[in-house]
N, C-alpha and C. Protein backbone atom coordinates (compact mmCIF):
# COMPACT_ATOMS: atom_id res chain seq x y z
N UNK A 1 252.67 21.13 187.56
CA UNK A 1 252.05 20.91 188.83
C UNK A 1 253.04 20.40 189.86
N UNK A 2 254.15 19.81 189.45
CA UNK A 2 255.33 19.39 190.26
C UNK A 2 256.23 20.39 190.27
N UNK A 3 256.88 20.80 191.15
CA UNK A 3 257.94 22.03 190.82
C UNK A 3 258.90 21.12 191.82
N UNK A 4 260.50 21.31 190.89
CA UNK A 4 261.39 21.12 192.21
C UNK A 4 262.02 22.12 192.90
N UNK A 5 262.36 21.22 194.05
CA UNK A 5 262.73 22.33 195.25
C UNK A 5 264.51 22.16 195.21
N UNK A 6 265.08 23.50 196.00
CA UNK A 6 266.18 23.53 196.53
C UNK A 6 266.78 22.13 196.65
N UNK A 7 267.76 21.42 195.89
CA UNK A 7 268.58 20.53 196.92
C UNK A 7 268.96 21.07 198.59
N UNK A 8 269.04 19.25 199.07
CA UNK A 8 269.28 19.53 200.28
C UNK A 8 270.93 20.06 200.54
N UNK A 9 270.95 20.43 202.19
CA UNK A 9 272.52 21.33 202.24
C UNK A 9 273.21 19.81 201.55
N UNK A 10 274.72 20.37 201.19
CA UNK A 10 275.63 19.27 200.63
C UNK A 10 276.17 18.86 201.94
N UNK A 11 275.87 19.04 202.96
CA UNK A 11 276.58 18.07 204.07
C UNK A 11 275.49 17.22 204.93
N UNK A 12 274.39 17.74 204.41
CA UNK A 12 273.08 16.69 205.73
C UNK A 12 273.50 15.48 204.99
N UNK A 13 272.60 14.84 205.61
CA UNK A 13 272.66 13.24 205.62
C UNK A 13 271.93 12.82 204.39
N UNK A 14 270.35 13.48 203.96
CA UNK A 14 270.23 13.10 202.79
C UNK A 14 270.81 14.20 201.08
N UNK A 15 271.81 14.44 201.52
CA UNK A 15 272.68 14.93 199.85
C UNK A 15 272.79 14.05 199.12
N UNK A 16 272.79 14.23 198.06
CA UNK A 16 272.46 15.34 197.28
C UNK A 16 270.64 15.49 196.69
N UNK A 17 270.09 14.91 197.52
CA UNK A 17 268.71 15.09 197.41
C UNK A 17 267.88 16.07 197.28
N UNK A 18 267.00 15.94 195.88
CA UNK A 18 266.63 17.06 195.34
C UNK A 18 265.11 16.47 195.74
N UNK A 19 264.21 17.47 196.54
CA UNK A 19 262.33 17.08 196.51
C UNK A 19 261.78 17.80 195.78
N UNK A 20 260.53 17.79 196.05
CA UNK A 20 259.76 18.45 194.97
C UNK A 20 258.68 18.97 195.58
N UNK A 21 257.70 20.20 195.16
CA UNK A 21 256.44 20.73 195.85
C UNK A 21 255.18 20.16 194.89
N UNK A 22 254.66 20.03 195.09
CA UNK A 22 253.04 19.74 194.76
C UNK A 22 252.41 21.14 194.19
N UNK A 23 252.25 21.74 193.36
CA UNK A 23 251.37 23.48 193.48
C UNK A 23 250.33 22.63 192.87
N UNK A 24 249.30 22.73 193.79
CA UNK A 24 247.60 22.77 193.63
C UNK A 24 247.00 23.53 192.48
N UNK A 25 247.86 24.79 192.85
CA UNK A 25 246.84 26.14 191.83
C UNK A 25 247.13 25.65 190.44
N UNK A 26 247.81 25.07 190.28
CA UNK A 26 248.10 24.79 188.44
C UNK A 26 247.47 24.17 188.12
N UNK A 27 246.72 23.04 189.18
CA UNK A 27 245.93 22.10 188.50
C UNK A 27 244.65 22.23 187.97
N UNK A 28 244.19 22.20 186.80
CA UNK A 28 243.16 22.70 186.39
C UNK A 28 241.79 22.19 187.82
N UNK A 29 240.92 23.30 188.23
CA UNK A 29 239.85 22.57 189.03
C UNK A 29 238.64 21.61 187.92
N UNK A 30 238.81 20.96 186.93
CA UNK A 30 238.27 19.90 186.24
C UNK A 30 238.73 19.07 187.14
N UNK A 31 240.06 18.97 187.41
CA UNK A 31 240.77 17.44 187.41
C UNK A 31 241.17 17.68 188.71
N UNK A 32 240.45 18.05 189.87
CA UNK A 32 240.54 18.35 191.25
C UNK A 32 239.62 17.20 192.31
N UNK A 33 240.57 16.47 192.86
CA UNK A 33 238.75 15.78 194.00
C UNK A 33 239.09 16.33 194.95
N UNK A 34 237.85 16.73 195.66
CA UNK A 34 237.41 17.75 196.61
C UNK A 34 237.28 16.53 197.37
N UNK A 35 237.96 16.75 198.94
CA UNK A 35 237.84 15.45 200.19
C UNK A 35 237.40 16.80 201.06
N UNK A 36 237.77 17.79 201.33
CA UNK A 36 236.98 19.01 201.81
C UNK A 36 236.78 19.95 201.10
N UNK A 37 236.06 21.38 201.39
CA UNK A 37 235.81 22.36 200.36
C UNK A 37 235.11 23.27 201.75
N UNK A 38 236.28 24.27 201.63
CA UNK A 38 235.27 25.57 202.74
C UNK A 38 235.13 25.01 204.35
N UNK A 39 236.13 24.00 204.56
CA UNK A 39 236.12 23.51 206.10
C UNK A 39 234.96 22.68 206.08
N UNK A 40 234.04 22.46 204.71
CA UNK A 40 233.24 21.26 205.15
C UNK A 40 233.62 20.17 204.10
N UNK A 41 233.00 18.78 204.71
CA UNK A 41 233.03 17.50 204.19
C UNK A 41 231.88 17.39 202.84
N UNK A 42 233.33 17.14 201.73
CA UNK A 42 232.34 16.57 200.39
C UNK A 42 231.72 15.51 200.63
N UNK A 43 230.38 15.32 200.03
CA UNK A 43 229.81 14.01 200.42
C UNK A 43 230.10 12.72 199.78
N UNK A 44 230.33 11.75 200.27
CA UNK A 44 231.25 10.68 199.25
C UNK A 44 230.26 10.48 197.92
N UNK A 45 229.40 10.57 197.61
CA UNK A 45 228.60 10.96 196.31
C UNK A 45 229.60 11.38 195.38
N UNK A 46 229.81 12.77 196.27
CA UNK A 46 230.73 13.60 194.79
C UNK A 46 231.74 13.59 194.93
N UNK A 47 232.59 12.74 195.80
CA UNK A 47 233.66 12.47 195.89
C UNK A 47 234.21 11.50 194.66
N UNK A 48 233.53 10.72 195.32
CA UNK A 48 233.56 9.45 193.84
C UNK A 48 233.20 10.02 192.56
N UNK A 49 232.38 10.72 192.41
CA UNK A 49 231.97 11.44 191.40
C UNK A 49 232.78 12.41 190.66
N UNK A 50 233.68 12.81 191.17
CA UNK A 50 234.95 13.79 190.84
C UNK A 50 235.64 12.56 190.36
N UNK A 51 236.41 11.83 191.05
CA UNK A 51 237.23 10.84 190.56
C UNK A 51 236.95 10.04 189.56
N UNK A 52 235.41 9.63 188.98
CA UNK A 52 235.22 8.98 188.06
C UNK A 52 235.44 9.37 186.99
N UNK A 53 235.04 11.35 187.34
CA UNK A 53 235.45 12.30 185.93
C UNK A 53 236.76 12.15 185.77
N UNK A 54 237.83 11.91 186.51
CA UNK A 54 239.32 12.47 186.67
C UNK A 54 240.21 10.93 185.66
N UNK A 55 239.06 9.88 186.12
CA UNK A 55 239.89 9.14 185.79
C UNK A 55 240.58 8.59 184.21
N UNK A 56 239.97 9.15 183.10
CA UNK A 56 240.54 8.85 181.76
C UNK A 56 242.00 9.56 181.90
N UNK A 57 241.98 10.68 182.57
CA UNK A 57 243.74 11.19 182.52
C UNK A 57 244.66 10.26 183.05
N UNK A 58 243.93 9.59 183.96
CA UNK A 58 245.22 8.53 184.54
C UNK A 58 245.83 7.95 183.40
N UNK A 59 245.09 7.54 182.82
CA UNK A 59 245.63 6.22 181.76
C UNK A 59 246.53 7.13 180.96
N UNK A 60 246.98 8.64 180.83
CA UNK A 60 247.83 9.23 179.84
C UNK A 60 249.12 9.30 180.24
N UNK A 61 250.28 9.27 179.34
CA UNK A 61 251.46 9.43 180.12
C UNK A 61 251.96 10.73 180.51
N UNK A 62 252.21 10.84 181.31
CA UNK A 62 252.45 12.18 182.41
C UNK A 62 252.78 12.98 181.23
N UNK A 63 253.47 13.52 180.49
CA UNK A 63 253.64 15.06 178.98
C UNK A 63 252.52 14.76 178.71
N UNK A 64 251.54 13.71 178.38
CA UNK A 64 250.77 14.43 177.85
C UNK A 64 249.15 14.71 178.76
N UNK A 65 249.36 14.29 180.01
CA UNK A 65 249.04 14.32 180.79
C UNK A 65 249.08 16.26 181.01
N UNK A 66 250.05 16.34 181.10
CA UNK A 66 250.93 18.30 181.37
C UNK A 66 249.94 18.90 180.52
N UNK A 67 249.98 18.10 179.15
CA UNK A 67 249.17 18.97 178.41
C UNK A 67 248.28 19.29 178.45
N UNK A 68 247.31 18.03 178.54
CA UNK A 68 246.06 18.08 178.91
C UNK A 68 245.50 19.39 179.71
N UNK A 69 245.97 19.07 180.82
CA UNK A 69 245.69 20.13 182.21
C UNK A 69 246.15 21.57 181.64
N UNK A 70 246.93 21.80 181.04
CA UNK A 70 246.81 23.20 180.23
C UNK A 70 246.18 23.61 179.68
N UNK A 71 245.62 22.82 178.77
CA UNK A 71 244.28 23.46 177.98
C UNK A 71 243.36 23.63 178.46
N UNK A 72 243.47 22.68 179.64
CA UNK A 72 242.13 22.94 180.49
C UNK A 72 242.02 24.19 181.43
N UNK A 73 243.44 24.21 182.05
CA UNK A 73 243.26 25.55 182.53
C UNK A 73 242.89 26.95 181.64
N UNK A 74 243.36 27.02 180.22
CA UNK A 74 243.27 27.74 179.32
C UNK A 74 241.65 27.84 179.36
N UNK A 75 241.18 26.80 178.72
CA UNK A 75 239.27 26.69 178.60
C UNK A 75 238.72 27.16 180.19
N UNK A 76 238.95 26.87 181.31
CA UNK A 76 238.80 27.36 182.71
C UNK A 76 238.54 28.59 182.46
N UNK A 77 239.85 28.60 182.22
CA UNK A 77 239.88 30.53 182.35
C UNK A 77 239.09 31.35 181.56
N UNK A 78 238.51 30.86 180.64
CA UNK A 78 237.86 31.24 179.57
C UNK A 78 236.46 31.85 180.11
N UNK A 79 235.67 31.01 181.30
CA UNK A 79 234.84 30.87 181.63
C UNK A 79 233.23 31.04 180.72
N UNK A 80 233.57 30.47 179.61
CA UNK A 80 232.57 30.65 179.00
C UNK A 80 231.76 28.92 178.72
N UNK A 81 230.19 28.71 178.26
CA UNK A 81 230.12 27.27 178.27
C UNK A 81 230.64 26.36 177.11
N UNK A 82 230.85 27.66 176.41
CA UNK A 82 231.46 26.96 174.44
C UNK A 82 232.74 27.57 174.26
N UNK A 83 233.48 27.06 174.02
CA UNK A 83 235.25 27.85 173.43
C UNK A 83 235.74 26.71 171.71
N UNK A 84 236.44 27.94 171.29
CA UNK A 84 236.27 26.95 169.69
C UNK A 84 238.05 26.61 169.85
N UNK A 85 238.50 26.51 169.25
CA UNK A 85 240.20 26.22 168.84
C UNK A 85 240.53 26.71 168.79
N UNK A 86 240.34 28.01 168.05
CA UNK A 86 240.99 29.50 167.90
C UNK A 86 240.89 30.16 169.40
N UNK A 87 240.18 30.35 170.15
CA UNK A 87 240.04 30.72 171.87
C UNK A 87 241.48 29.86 172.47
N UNK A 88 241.40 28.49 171.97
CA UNK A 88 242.64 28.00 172.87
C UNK A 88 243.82 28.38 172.23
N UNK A 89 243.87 28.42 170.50
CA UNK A 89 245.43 28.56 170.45
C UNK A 89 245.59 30.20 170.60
N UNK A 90 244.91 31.48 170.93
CA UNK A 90 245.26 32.65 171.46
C UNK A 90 246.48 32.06 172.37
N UNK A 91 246.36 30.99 173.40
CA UNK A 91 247.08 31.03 174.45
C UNK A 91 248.45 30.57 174.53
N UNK A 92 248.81 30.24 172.95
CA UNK A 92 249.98 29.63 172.21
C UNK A 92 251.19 29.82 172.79
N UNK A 93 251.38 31.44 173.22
CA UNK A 93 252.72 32.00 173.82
C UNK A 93 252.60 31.07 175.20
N UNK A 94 251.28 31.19 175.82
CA UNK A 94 251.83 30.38 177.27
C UNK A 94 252.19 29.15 177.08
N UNK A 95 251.35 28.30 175.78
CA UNK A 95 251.89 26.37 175.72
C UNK A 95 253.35 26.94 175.37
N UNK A 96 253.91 27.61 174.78
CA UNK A 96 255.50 27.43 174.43
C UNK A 96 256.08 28.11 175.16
N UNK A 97 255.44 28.53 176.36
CA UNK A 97 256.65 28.40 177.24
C UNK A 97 256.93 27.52 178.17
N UNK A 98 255.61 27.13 179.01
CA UNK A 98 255.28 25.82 179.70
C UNK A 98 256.42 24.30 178.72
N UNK A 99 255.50 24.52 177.88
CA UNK A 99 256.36 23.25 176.75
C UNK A 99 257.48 23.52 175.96
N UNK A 100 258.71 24.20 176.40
CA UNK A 100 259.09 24.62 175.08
C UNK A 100 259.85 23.68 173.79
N UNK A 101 259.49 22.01 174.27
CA UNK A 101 259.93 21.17 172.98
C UNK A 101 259.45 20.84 172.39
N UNK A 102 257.41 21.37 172.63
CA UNK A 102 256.88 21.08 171.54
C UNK A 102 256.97 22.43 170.58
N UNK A 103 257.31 22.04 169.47
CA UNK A 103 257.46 23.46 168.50
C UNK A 103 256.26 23.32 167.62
N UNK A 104 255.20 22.45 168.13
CA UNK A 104 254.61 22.67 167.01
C UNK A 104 252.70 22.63 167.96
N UNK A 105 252.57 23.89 168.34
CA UNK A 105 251.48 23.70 168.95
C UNK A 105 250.37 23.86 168.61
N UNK A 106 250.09 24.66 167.58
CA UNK A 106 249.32 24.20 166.41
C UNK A 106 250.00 22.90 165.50
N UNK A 107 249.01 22.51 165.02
CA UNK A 107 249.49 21.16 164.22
C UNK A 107 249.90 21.11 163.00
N UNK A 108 250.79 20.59 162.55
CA UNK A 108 251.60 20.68 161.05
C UNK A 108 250.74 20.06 160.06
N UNK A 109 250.76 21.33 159.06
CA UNK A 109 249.77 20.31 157.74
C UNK A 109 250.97 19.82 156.80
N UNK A 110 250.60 18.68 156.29
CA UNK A 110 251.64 18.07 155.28
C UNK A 110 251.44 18.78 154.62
N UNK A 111 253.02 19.03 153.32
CA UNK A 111 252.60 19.62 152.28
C UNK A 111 251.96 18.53 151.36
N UNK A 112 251.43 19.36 150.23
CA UNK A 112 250.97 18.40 149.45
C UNK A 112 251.67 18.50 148.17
């Protein structure tokens, strides 16, 4: 959801400064608060109401935070009201590329 941008030229004033863009579209719309929608005003009802849903991700640390919002976009996209495990790990090639240090995106069974 963060992408970085171009460093700045190597002679302005702030070099070697690297910013960053914001992309919206990645963010799963679960974890979206709507302050407008369609040029009109959300009503602070569901304003707050979005944010109350949003807020257990805060408490995660940002990777797994990344993750989170992937699967969710994955289940999003799905658009169905039930998706099982097997529906999300189809989407395996995209977590390893998004992630590629987790190598293990299905989960490792011990041997026994």
């Amino acid at each position: 959801m963060v992408e970085e941008r171009k460093p700045t030229w190597p002679k302005g004033r702030s070099a070697p400064w690297v910013g960053c863009n914001i992309v919206v579209g990645k963010a799963p719309e679960t974890g979206r608060v709507w302050l407008l929608r369609e040029r009109q005003r959300v009503p602070k009802a569901d304003v707050l109401h979005a944010w109350d849903r949003a807020r257990p991700s805060r408490a995660l640390a940002p990777d797994a935070r990344g993750w989170l919002y992937a699967v969710l976009k994955v289940v999003e996209a799905l658009g169905r009201p039930e998706v099982t495990l097997d529906d999300v790990y189809a989407a395996e090639p995209a977590f390893a590329a998004q992630f590629p240090a987790n190598r293990h995106v299905r989960p490792r069974h011990p041997r026994a």
